[in-house]
N, C-alpha and C. Protein backbone atom coordinates (compact mmCIF):
# COMPACT_ATOMS: atom_id res chain seq x y z
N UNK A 1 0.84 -1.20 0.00
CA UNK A 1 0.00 0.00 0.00
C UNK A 1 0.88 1.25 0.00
N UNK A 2 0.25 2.30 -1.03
CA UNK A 2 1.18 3.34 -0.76
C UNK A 2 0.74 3.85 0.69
N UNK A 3 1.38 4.86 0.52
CA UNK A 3 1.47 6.01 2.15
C UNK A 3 0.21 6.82 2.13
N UNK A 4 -0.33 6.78 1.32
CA UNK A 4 -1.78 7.81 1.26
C UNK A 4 -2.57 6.95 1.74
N UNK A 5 -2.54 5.70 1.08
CA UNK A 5 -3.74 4.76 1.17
C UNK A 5 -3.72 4.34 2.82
N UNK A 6 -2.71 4.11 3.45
CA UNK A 6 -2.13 4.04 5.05
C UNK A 6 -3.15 5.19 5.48
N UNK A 7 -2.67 6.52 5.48
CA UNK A 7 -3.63 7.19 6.07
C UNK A 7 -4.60 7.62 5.93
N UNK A 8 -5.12 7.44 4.88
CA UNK A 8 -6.67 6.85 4.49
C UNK A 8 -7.49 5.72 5.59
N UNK A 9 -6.91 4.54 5.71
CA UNK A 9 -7.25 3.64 5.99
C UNK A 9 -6.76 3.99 7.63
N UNK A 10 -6.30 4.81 8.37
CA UNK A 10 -6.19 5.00 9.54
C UNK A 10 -7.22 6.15 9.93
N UNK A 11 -7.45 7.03 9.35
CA UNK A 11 -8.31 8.01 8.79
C UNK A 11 -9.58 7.72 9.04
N UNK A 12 -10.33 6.59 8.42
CA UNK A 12 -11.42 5.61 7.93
C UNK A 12 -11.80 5.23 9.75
N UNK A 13 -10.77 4.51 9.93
CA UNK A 13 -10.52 3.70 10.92
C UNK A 13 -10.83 4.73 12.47
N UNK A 14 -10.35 5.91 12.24
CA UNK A 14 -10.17 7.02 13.63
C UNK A 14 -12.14 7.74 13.54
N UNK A 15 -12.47 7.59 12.20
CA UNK A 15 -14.12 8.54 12.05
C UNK A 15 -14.80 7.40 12.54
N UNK A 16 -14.40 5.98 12.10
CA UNK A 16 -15.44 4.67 12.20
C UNK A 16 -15.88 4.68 14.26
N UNK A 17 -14.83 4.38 14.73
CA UNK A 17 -13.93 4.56 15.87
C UNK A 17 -15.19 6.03 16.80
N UNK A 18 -14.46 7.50 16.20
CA UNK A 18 -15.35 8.23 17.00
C UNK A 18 -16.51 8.51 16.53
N UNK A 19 -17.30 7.79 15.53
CA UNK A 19 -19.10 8.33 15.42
C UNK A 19 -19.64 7.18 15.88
N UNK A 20 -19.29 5.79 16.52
CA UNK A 20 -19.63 4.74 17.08
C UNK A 20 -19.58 5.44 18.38
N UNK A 21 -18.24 5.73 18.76
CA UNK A 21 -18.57 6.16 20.22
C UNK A 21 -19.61 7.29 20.62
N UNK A 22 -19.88 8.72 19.64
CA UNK A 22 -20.84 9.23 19.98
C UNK A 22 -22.09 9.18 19.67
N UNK A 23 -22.77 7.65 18.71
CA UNK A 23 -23.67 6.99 18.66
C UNK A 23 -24.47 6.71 20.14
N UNK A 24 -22.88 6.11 20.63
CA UNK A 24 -23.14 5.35 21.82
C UNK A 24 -23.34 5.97 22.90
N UNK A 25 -22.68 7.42 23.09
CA UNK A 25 -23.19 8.28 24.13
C UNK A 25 -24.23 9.06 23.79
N UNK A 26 -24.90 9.04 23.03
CA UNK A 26 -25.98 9.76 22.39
C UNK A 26 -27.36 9.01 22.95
N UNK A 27 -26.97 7.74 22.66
CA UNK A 27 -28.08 6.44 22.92
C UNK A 27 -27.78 6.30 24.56
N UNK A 28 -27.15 6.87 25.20
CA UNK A 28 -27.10 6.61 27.06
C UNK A 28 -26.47 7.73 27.09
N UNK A 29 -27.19 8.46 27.55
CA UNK A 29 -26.89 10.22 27.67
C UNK A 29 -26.20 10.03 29.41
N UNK A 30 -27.55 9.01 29.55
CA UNK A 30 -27.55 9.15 31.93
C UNK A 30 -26.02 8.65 31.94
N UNK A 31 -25.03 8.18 31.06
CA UNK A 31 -23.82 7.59 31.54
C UNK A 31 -22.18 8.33 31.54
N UNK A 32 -23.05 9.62 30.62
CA UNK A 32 -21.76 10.71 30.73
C UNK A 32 -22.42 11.93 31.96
């Protein structure tokens, strides 16, 4: 893989990562 596609795919990986987590605090508000 080139070097773009790396941080692409870490990139991908860091948005997947934090809109799951504020899915998840969104859906249990009482836990933050």
């Amino acid at each position: 893989m080139t070097r773009g596609e790396t941080d692409m795919l870490l990139l991908g990986i860091t948005v997947l990562l934090l809109g799951g987590y504020l899915v998840y605090a969104l859906a249990h508000p009482e836990r933050f």
